[in-house]
C-alpha atoms as a PDB file:
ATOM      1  CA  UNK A   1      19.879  29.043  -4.249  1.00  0.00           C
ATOM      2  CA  UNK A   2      18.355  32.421  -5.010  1.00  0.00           C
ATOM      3  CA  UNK A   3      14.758  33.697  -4.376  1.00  0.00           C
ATOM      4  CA  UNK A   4      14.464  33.500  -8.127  1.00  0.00           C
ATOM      5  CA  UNK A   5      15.810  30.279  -9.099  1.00  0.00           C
ATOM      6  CA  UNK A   6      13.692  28.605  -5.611  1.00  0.00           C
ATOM      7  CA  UNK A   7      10.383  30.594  -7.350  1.00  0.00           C
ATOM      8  CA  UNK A   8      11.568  29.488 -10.487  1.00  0.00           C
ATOM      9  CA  UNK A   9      11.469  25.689  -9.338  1.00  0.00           C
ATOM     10  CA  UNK A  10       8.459  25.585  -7.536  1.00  0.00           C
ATOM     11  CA  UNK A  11       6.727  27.139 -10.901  1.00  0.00           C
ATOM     12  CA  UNK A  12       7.997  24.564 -13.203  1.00  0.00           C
ATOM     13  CA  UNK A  13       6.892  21.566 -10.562  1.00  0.00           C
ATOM     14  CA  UNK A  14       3.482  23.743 -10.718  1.00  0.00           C
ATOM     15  CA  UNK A  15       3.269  23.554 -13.789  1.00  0.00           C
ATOM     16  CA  UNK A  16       3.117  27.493 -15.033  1.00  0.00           C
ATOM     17  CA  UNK A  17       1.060  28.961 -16.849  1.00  0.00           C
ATOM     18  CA  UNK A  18      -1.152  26.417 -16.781  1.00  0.00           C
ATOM     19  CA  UNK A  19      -4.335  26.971 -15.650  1.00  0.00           C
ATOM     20  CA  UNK A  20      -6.733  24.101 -13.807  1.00  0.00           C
ATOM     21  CA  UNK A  21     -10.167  23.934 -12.123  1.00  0.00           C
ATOM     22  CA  UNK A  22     -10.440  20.310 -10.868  1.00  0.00           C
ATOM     23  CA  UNK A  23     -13.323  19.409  -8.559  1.00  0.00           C
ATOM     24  CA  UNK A  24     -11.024  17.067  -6.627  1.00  0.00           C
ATOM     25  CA  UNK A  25      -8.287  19.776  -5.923  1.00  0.00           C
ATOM     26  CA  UNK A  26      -9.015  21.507  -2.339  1.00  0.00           C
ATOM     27  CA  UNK A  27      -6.922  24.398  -3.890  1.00  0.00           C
ATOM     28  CA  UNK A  28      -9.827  25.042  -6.067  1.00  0.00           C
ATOM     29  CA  UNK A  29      -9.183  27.489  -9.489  1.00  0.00           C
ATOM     30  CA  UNK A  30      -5.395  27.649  -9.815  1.00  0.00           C
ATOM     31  CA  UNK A  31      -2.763  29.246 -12.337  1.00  0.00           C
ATOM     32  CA  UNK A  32       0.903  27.599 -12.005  1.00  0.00           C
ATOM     33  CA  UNK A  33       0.297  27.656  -8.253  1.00  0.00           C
ATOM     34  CA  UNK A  34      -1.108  30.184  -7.637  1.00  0.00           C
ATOM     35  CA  UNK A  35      -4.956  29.786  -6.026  1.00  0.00           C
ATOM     36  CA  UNK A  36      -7.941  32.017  -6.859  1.00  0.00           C
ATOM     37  CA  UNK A  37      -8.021  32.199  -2.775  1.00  0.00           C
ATOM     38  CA  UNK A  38      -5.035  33.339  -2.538  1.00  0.00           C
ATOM     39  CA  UNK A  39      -5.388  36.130  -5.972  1.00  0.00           C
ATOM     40  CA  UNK A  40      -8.359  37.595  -4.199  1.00  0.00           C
ATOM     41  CA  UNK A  41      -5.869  37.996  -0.663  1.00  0.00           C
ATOM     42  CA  UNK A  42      -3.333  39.390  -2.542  1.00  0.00           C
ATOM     43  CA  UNK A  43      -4.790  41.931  -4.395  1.00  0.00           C
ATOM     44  CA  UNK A  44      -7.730  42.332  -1.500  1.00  0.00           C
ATOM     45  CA  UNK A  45     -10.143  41.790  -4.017  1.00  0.00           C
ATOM     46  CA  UNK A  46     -13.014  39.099  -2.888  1.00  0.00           C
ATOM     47  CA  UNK A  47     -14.882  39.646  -6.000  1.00  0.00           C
ATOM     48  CA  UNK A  48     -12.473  38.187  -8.286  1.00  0.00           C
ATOM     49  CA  UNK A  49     -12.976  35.323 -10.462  1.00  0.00           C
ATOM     50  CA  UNK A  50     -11.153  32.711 -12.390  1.00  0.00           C
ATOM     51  CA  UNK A  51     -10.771  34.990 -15.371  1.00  0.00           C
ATOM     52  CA  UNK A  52      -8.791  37.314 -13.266  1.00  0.00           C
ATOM     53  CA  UNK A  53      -6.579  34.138 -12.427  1.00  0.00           C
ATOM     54  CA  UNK A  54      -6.516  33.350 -15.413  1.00  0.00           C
ATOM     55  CA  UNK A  55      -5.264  36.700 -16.882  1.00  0.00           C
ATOM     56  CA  UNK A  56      -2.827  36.864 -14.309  1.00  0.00           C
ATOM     57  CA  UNK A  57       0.315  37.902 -15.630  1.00  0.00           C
ATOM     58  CA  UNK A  58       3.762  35.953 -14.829  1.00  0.00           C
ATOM     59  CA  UNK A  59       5.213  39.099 -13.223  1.00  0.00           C
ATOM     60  CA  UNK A  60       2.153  39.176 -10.570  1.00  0.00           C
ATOM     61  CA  UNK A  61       2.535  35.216  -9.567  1.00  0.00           C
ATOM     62  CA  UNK A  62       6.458  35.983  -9.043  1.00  0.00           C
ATOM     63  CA  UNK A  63       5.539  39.160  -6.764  1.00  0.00           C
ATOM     64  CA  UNK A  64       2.755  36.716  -4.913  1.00  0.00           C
ATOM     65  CA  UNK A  65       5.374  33.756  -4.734  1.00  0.00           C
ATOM     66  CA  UNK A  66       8.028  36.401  -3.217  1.00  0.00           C
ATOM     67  CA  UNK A  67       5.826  38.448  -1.038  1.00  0.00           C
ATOM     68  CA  UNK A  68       3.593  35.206   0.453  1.00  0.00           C
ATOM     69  CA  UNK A  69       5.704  32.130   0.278  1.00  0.00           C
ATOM     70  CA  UNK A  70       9.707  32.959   0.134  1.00  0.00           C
ATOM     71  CA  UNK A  71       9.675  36.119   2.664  1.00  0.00           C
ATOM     72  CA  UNK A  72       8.724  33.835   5.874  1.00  0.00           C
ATOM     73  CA  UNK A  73      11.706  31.900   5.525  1.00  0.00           C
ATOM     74  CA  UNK A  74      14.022  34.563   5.204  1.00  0.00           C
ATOM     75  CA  UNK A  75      15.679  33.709   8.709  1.00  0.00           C
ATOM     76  CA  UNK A  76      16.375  30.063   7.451  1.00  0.00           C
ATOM     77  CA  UNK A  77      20.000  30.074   6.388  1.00  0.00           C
ATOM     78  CA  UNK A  78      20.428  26.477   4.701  1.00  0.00           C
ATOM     79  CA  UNK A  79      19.119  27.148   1.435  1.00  0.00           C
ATOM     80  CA  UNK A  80      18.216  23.647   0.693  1.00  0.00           C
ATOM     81  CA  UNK A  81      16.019  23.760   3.952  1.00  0.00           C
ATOM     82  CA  UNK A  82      14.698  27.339   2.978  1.00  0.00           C
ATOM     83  CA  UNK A  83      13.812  25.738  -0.788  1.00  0.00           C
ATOM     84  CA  UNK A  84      11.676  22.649   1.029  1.00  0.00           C
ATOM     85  CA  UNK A  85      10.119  25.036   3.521  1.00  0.00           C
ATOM     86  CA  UNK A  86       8.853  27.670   0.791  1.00  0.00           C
ATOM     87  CA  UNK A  87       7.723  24.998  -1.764  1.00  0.00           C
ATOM     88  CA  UNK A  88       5.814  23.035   1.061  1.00  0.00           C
ATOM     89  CA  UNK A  89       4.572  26.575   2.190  1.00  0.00           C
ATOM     90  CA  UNK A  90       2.893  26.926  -1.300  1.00  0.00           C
ATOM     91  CA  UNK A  91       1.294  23.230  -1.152  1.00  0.00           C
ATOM     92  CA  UNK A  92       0.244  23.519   2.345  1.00  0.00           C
ATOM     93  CA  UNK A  93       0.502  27.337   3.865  1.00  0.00           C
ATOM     94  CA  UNK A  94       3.509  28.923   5.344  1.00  0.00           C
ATOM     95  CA  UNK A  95       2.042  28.603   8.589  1.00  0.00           C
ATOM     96  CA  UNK A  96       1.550  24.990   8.384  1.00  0.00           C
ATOM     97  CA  UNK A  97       4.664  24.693   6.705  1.00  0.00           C
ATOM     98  CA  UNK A  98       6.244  26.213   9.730  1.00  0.00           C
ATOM     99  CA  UNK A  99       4.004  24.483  12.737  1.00  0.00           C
ATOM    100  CA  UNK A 100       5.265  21.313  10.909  1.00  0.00           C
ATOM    101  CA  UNK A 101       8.636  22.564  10.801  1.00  0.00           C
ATOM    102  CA  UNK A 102       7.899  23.031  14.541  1.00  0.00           C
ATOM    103  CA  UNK A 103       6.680  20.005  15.196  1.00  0.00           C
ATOM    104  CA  UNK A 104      10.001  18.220  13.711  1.00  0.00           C
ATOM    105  CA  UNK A 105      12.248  20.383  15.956  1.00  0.00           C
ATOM    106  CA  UNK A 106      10.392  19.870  18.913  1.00  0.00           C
ATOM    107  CA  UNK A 107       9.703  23.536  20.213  1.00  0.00           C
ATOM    108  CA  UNK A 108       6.015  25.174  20.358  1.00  0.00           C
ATOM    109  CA  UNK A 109       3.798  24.882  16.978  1.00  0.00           C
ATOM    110  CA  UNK A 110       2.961  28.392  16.813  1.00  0.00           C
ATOM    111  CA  UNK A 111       3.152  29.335  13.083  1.00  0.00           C
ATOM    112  CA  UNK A 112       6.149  31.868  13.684  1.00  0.00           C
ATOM    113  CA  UNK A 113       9.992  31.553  13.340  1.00  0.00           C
ATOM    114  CA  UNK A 114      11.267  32.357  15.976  1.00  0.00           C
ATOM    115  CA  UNK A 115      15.018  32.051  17.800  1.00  0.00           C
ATOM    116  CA  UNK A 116      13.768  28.584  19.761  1.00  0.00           C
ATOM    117  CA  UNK A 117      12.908  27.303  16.000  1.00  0.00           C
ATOM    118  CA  UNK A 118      16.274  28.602  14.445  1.00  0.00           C
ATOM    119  CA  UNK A 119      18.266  27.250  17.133  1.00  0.00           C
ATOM    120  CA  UNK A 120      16.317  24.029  17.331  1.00  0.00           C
ATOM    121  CA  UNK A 121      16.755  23.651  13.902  1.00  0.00           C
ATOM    122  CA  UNK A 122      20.081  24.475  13.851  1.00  0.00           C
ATOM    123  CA  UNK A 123      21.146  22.175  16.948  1.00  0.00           C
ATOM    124  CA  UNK A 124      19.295  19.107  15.160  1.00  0.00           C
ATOM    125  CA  UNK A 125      21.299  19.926  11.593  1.00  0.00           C
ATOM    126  CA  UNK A 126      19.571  21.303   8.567  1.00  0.00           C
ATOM    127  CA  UNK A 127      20.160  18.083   6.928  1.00  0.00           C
ATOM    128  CA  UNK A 128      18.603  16.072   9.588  1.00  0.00           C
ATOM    129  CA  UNK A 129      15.137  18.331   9.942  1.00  0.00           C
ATOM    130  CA  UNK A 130      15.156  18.139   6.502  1.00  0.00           C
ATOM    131  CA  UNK A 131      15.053  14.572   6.035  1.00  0.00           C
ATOM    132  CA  UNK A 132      12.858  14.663   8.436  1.00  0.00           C
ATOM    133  CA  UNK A 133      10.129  16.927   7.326  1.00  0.00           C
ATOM    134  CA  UNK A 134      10.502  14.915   4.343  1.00  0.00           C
ATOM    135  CA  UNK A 135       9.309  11.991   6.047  1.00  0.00           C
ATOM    136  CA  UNK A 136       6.457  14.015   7.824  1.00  0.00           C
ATOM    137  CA  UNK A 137       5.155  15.185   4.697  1.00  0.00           C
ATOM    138  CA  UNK A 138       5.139  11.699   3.394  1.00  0.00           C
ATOM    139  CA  UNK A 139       2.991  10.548   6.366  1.00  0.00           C
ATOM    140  CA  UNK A 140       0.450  13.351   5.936  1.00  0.00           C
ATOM    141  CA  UNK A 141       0.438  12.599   1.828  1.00  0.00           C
ATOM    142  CA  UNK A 142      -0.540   8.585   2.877  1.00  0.00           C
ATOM    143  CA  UNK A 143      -3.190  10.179   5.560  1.00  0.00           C
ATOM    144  CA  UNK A 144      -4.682  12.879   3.320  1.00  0.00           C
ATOM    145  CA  UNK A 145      -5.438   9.458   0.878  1.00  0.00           C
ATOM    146  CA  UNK A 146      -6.371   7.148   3.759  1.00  0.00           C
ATOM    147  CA  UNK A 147      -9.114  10.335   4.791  1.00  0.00           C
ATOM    148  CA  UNK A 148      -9.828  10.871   1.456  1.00  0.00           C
ATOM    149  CA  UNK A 149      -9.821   9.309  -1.403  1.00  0.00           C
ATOM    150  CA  UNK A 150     -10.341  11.552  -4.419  1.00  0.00           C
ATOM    151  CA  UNK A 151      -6.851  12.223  -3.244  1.00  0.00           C
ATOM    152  CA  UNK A 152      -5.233   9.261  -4.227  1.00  0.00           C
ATOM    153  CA  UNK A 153      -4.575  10.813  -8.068  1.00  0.00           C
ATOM    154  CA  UNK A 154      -2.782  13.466  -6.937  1.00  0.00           C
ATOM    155  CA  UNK A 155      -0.189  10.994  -4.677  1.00  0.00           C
ATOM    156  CA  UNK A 156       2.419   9.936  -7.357  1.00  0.00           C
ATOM    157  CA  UNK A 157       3.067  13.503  -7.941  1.00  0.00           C
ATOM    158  CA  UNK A 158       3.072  14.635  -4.418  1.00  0.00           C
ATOM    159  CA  UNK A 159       5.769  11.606  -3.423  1.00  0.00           C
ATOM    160  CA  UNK A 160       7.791  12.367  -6.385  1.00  0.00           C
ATOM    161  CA  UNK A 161       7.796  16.602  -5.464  1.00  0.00           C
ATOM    162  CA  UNK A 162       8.250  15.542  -1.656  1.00  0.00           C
ATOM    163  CA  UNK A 163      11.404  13.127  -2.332  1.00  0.00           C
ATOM    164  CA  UNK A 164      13.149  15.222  -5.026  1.00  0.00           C
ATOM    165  CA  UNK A 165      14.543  17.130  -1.992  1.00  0.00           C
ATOM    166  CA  UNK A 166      15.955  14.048  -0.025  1.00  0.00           C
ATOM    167  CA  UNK A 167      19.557  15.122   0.256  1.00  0.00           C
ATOM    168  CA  UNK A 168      22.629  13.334  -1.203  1.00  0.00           C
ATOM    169  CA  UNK A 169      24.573  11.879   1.913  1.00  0.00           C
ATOM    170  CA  UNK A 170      27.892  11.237   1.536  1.00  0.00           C
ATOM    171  CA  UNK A 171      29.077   8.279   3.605  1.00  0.00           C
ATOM    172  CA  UNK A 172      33.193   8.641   3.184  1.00  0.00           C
END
């Protein structure tokens, strides 16, 4: 899958170009994804507000999407794995995304990919970290609720993001 077709994806389950302020979301103002936080890193602008999201042309999320969430996981080869890793690093951070990634392969959670991640990851099987990362996600979804829960209306949509990536074993 291409850089385009996994930023692509991870807009449509974002919904763009909409545009929501929801007390309950931690993410806080957000355009199809894309945070007011993370607008104001971007463009090193503190000042900004949620008109300047909300004027935010399609062209500038892409650039964001590319520059902030696919480039850290250039090094992973599977692209199914890459896909997961990018689209959880928009929902939770790429470093999280990769600590947890680190976490599932068993090598030190330091927020960096590194050769003992890559050849953790590739020793355990893309297929298997995948699976389970998917099932680590899951558990912090069903935590984030149990600690909170003005949470709980975001959870059918979380599950249903988290296990669209499950991958299609074939048993023959």
């Amino acid at each position: 899958m291409t850089d385009e077709a996994i930023i692509a994806a991870i807009k449509k389950s974002e919904g763009w170009p909409t545009y929501t302020n929801r007390a309950t979301d931690y993410g806080g103002p957000t355009k199809g994804g894309v945070t007011l936080d993370t607008l104001r890193a971007w463009r090193h602008q503190p000042s900004l507000t949620a008109a300047d999201l909300q004027a935010m042309p399609e062209s500038e999320a892409d650039a964001i999407y590319r520059h902030m969430y696919v480039r850290p996981f250039d090094s992973i080869p599977d692209s199914e794995l890459r896909h997961y890793l990018i689209d959880l690093g928009v929902l939770r951070g790429p470093r999280r995304a990769i600590q947890m990634l680190q976490d599932v392969v068993g090598v030190e959670s330091d927020g960096w990919i590194g050769p003992q991640t890559l050849t953790a990851t590739s020793m355990l099987g893309h297929k298997a970290v995948l699976v389970m990362l998917i099932g680590a996600r899951q558990f912090h979804i069903a935590l984030r609720v149990q600690q909170d829960a003005t949470q709980a209306e975001y959870v059918k949509g979380w599950r249903r993001r988290n296990l669209a990536f499950l991958p299609v074993v074939n048993h023959a």
